[in-house]
PDB file of N, CA and C in Angstrom:
ATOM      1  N   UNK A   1       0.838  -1.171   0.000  1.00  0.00           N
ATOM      2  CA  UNK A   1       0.000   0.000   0.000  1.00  0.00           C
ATOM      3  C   UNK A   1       0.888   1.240   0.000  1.00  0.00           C
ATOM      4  N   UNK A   2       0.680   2.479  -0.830  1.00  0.00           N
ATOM      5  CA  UNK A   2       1.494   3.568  -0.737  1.00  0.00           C
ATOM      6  C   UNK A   2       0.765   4.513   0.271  1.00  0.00           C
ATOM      7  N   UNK A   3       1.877   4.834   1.009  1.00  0.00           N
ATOM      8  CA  UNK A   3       1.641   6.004   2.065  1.00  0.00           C
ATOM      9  C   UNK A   3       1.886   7.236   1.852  1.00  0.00           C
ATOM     10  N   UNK A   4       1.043   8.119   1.987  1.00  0.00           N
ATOM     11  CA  UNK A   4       1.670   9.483   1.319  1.00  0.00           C
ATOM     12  C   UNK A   4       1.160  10.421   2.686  1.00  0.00           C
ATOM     13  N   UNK A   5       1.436  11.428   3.219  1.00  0.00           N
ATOM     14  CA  UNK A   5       1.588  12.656   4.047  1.00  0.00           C
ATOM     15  C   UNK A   5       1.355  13.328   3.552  1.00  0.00           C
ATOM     16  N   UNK A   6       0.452  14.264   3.436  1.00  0.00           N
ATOM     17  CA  UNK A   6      -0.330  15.933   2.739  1.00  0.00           C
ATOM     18  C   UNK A   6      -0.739  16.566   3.880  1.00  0.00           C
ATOM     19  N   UNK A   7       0.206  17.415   4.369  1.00  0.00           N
ATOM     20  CA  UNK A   7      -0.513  18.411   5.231  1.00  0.00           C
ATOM     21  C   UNK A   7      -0.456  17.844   6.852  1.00  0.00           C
ATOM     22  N   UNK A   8       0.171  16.723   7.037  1.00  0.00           N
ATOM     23  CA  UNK A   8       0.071  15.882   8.024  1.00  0.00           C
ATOM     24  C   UNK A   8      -1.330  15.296   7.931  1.00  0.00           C
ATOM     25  N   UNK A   9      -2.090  14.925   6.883  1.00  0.00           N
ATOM     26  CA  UNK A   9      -2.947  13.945   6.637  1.00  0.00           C
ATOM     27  C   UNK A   9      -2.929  12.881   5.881  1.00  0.00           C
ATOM     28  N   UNK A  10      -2.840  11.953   6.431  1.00  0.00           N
ATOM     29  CA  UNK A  10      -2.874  10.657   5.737  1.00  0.00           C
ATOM     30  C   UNK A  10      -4.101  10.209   4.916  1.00  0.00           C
ATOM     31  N   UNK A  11      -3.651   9.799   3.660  1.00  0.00           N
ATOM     32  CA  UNK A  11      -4.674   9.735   2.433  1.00  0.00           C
ATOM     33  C   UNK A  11      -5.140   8.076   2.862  1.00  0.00           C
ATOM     34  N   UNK A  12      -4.273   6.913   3.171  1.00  0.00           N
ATOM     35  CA  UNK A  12      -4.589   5.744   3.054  1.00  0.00           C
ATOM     36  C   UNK A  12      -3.950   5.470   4.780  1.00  0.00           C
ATOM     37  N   UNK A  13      -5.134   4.630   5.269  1.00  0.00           N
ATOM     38  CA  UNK A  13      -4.993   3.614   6.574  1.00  0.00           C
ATOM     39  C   UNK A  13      -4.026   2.853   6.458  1.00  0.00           C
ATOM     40  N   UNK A  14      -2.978   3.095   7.518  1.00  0.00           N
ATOM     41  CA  UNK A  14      -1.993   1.981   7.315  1.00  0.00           C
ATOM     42  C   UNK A  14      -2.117   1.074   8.398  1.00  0.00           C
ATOM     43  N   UNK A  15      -1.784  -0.372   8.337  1.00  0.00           N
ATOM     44  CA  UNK A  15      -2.057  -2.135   9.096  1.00  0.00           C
ATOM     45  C   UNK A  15      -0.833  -2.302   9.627  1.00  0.00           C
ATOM     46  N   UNK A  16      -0.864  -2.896  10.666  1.00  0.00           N
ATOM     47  CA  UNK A  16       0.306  -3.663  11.067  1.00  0.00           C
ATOM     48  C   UNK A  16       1.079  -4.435   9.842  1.00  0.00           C
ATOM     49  N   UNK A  17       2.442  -4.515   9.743  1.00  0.00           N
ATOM     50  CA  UNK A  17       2.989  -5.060   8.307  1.00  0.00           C
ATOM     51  C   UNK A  17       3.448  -4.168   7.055  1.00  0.00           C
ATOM     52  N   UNK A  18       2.938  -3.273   7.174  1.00  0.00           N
ATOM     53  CA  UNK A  18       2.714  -2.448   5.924  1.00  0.00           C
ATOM     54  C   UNK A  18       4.127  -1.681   6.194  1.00  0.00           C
ATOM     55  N   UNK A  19       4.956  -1.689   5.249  1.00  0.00           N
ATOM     56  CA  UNK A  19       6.412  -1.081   4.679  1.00  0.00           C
ATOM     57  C   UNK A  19       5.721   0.679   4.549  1.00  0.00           C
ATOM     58  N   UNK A  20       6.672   1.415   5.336  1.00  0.00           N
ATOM     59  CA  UNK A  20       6.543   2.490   5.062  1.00  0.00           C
ATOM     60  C   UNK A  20       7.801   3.195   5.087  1.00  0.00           C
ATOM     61  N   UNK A  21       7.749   4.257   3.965  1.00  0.00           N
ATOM     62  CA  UNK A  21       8.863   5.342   3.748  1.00  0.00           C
ATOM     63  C   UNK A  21       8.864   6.576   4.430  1.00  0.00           C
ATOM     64  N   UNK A  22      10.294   6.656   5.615  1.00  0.00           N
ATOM     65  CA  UNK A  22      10.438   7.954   6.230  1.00  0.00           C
ATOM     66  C   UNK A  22      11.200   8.938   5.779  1.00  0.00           C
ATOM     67  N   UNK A  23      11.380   9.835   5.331  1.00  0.00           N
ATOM     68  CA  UNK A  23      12.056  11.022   5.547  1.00  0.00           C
ATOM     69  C   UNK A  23      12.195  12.070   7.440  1.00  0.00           C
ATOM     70  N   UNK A  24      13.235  12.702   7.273  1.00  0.00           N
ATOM     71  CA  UNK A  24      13.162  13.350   8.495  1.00  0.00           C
ATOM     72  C   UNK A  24      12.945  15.008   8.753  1.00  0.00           C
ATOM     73  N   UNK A  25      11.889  15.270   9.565  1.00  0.00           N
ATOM     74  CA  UNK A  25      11.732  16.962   9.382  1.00  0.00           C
ATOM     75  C   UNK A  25      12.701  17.703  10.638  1.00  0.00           C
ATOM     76  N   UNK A  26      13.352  16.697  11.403  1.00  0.00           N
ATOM     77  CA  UNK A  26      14.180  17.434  12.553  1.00  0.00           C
ATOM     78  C   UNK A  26      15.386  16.893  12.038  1.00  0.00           C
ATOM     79  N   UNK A  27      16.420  18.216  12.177  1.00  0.00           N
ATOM     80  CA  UNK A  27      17.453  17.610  11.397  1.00  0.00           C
ATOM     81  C   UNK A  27      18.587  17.168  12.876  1.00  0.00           C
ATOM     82  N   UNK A  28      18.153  17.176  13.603  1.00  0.00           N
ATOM     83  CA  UNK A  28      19.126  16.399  14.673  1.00  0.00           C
ATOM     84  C   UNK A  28      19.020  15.048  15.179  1.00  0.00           C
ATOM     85  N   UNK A  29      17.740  14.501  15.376  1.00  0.00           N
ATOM     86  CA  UNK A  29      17.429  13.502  15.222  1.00  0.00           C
ATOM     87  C   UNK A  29      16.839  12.499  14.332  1.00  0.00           C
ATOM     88  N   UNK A  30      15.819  13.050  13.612  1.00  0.00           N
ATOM     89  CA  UNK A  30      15.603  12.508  12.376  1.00  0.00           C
ATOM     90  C   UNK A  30      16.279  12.269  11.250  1.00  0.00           C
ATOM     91  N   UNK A  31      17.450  12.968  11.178  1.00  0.00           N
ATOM     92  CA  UNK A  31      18.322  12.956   9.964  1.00  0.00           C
ATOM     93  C   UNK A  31      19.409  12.005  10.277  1.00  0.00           C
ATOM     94  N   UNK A  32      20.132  11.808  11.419  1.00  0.00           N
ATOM     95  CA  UNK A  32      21.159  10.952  11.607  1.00  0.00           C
ATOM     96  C   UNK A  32      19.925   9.425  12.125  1.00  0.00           C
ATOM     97  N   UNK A  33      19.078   9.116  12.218  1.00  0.00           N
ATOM     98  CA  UNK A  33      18.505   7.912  12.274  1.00  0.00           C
ATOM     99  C   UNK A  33      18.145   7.317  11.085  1.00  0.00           C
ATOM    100  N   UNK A  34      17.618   8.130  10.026  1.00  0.00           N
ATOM    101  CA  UNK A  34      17.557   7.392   8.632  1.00  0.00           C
ATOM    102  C   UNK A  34      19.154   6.942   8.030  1.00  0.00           C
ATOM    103  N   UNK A  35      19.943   8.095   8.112  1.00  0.00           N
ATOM    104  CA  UNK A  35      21.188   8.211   7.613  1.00  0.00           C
ATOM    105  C   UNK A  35      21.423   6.739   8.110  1.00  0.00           C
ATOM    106  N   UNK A  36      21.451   6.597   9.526  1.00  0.00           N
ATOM    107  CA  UNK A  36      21.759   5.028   9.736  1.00  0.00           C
ATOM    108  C   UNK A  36      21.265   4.128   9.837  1.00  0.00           C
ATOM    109  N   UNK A  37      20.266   3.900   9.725  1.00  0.00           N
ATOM    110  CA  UNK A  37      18.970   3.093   9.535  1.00  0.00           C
ATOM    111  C   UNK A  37      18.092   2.650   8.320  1.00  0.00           C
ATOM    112  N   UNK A  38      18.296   3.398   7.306  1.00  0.00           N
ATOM    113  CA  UNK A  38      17.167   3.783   6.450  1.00  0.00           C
ATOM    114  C   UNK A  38      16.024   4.011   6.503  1.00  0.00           C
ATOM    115  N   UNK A  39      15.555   4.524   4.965  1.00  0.00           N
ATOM    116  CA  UNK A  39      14.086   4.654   4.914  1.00  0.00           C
ATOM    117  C   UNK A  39      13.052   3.972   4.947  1.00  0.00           C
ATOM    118  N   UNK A  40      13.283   3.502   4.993  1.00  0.00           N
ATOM    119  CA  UNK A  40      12.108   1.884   4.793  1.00  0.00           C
ATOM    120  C   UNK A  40      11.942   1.416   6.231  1.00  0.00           C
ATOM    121  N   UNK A  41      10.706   0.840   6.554  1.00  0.00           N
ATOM    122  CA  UNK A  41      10.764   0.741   7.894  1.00  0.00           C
ATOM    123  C   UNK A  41       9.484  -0.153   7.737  1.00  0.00           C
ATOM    124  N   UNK A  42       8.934  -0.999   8.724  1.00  0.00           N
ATOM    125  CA  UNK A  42       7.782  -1.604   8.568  1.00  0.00           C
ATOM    126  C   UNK A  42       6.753  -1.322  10.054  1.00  0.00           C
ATOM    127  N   UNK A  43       5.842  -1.412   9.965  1.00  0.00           N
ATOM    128  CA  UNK A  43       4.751  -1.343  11.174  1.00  0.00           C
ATOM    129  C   UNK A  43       4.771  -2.345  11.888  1.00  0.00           C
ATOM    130  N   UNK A  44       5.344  -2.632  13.461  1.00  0.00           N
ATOM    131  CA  UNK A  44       4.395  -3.563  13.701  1.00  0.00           C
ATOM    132  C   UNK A  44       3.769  -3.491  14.739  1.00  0.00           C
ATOM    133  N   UNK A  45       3.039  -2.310  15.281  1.00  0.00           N
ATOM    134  CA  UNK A  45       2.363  -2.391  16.294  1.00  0.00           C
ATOM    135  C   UNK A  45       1.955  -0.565  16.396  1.00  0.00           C
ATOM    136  N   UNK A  46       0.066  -0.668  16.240  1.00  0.00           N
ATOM    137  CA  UNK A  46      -0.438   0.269  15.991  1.00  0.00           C
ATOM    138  C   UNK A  46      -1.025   0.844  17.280  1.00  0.00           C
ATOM    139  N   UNK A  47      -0.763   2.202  17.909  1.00  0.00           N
ATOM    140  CA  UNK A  47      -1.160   2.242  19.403  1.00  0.00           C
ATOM    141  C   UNK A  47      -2.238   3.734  19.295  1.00  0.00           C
ATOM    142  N   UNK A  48      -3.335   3.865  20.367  1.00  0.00           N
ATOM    143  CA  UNK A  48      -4.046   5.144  20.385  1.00  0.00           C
ATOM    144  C   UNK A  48      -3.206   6.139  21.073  1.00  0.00           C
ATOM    145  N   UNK A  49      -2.246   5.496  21.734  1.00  0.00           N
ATOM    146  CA  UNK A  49      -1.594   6.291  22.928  1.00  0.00           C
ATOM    147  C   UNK A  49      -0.410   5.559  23.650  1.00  0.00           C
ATOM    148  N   UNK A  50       0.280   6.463  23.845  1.00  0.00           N
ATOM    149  CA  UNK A  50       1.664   5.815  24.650  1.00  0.00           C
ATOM    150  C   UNK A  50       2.432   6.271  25.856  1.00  0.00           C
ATOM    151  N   UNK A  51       2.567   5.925  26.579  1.00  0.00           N
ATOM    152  CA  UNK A  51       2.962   5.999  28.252  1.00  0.00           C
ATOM    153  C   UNK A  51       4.051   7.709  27.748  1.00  0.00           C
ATOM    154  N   UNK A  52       4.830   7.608  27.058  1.00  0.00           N
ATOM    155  CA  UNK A  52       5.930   8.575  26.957  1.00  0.00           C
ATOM    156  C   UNK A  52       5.496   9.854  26.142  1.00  0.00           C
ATOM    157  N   UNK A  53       4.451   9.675  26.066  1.00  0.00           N
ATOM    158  CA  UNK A  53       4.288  11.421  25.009  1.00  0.00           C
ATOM    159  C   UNK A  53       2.444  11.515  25.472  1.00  0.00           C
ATOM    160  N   UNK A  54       2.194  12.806  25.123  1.00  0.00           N
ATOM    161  CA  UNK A  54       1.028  13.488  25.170  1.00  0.00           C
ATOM    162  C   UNK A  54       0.245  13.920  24.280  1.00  0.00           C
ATOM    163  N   UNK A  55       0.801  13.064  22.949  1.00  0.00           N
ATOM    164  CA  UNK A  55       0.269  13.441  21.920  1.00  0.00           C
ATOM    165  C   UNK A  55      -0.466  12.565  21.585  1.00  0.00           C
ATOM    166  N   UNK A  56      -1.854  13.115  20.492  1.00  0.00           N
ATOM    167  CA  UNK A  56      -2.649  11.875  20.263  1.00  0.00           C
ATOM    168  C   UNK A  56      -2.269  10.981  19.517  1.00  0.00           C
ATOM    169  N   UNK A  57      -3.091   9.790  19.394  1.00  0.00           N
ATOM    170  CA  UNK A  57      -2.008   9.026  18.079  1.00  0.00           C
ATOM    171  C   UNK A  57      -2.703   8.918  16.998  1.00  0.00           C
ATOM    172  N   UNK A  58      -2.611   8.745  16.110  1.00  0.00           N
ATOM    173  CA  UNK A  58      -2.144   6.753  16.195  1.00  0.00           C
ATOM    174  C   UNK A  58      -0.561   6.950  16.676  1.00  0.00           C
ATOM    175  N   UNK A  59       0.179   6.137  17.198  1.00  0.00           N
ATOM    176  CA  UNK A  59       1.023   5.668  17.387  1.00  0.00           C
ATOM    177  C   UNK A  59       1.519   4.498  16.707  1.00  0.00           C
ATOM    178  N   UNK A  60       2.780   4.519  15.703  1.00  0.00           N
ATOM    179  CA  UNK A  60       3.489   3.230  15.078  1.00  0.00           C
ATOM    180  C   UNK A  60       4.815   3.034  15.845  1.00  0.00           C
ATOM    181  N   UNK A  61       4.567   1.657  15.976  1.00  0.00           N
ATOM    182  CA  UNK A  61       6.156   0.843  16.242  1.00  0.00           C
ATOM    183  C   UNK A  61       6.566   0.703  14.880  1.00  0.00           C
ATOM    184  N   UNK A  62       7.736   1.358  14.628  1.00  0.00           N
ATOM    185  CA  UNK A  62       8.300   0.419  13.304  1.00  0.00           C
ATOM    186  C   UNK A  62       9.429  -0.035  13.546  1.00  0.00           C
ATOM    187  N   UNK A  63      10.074  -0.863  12.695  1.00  0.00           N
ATOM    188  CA  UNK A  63      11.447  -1.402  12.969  1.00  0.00           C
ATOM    189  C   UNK A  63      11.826  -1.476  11.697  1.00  0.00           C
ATOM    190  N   UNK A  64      13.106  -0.817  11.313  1.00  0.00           N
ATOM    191  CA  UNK A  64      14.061  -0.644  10.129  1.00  0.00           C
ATOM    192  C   UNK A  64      14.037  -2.196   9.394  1.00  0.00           C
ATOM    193  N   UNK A  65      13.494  -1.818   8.195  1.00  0.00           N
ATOM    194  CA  UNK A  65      14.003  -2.925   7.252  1.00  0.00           C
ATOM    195  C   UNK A  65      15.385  -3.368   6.914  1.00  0.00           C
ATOM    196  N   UNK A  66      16.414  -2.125   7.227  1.00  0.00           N
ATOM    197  CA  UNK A  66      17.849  -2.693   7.103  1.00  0.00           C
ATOM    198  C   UNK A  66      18.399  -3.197   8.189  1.00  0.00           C
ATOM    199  N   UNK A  67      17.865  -3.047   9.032  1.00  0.00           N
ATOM    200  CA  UNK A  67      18.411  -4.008  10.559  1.00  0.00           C
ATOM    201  C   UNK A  67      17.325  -3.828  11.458  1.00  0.00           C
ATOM    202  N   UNK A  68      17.935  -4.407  12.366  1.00  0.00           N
ATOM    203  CA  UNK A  68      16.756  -4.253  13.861  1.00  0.00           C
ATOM    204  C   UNK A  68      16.392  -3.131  14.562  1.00  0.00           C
ATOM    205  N   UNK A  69      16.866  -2.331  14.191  1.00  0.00           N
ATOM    206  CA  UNK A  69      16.546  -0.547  14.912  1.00  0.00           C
ATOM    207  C   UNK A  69      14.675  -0.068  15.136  1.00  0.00           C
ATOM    208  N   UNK A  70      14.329  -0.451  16.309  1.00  0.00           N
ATOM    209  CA  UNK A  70      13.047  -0.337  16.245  1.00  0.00           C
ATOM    210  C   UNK A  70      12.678   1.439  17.178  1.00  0.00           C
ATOM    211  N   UNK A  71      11.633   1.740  17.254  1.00  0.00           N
ATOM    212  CA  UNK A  71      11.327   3.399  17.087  1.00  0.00           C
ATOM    213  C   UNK A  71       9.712   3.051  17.136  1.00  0.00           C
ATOM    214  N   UNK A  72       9.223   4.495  18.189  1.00  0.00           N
ATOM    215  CA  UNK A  72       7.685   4.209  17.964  1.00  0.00           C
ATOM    216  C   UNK A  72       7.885   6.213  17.223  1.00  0.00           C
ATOM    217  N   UNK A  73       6.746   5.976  16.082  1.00  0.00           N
ATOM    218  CA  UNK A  73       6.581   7.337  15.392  1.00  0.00           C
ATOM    219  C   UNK A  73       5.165   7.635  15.584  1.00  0.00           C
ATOM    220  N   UNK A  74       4.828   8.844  15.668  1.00  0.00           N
ATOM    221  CA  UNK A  74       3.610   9.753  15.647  1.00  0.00           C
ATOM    222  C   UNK A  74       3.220   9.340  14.305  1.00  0.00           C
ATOM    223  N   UNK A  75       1.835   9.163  14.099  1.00  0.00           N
ATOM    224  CA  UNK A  75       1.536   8.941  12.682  1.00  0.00           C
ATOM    225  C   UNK A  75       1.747  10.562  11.602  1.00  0.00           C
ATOM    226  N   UNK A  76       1.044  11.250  12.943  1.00  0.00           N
ATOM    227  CA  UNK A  76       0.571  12.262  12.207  1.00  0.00           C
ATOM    228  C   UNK A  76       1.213  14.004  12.853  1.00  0.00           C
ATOM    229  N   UNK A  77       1.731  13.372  13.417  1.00  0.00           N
ATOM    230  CA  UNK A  77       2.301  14.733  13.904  1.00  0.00           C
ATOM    231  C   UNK A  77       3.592  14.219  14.428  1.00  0.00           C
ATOM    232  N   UNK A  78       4.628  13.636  13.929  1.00  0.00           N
ATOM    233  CA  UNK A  78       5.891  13.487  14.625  1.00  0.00           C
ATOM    234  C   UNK A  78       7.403  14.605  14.892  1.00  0.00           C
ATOM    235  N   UNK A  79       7.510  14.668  15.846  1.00  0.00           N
ATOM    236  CA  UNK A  79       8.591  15.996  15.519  1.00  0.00           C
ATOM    237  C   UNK A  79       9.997  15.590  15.069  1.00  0.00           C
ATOM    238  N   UNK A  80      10.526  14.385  14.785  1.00  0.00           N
ATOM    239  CA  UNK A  80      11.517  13.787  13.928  1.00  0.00           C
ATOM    240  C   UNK A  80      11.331  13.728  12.458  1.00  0.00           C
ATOM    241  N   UNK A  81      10.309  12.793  12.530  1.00  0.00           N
ATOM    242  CA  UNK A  81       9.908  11.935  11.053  1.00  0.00           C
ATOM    243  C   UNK A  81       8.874  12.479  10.327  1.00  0.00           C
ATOM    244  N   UNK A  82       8.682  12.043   9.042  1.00  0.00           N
ATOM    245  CA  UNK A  82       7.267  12.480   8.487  1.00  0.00           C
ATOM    246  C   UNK A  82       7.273  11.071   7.650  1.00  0.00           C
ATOM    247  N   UNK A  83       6.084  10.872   7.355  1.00  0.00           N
ATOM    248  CA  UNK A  83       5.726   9.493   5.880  1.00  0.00           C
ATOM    249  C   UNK A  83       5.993  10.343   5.031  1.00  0.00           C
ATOM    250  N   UNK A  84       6.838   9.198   4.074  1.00  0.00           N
ATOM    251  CA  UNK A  84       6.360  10.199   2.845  1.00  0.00           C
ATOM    252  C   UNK A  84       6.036   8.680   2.110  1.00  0.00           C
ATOM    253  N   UNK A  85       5.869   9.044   0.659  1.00  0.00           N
ATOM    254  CA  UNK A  85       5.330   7.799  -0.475  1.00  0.00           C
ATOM    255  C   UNK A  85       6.518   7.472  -0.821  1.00  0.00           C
TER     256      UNK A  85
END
């Protein structure tokens, strides 16, 4: 399924499983985690809410398709990452 970000709105529902492409909008953390990690990342665990932030969710676990580097991201408002397609 392609994921695309407009506006911080997501056009298509994304599932546990589903491969998604990050880019980074903070360049201190977001930029040196793709750099070593890559873009590609997969879902596996979709949350309304999470013990460590105050923001609403959805909440994604993903874990790097190029190794084991796992990360929970804001779907829709993350201050590192953004989806892109």
């Amino acid at each position: 399924m392609a994921i695309c970000v407009t506006d911080s709105a997501v056009k298509e529902e994304m599932t546990v499983g589903d491969i998604i492409e990050l880019t980074w909008s903070n360049k201190r953390h977001g930029k040196a985690r793709i750099e070593n990690h890559g873009t590609s990342w997969k879902i596996l665990r979709i949350e309304d809410s999470v013990g460590f932030s105050r923001l609403a969710g959805p909440w994604l676990l993903i874990k790097s398709v190029q190794d084991d580097d796992l990360r929970w991201i804001n779907q829709d408002n993350d201050p590192a990452f953004k989806i892109i397609e």
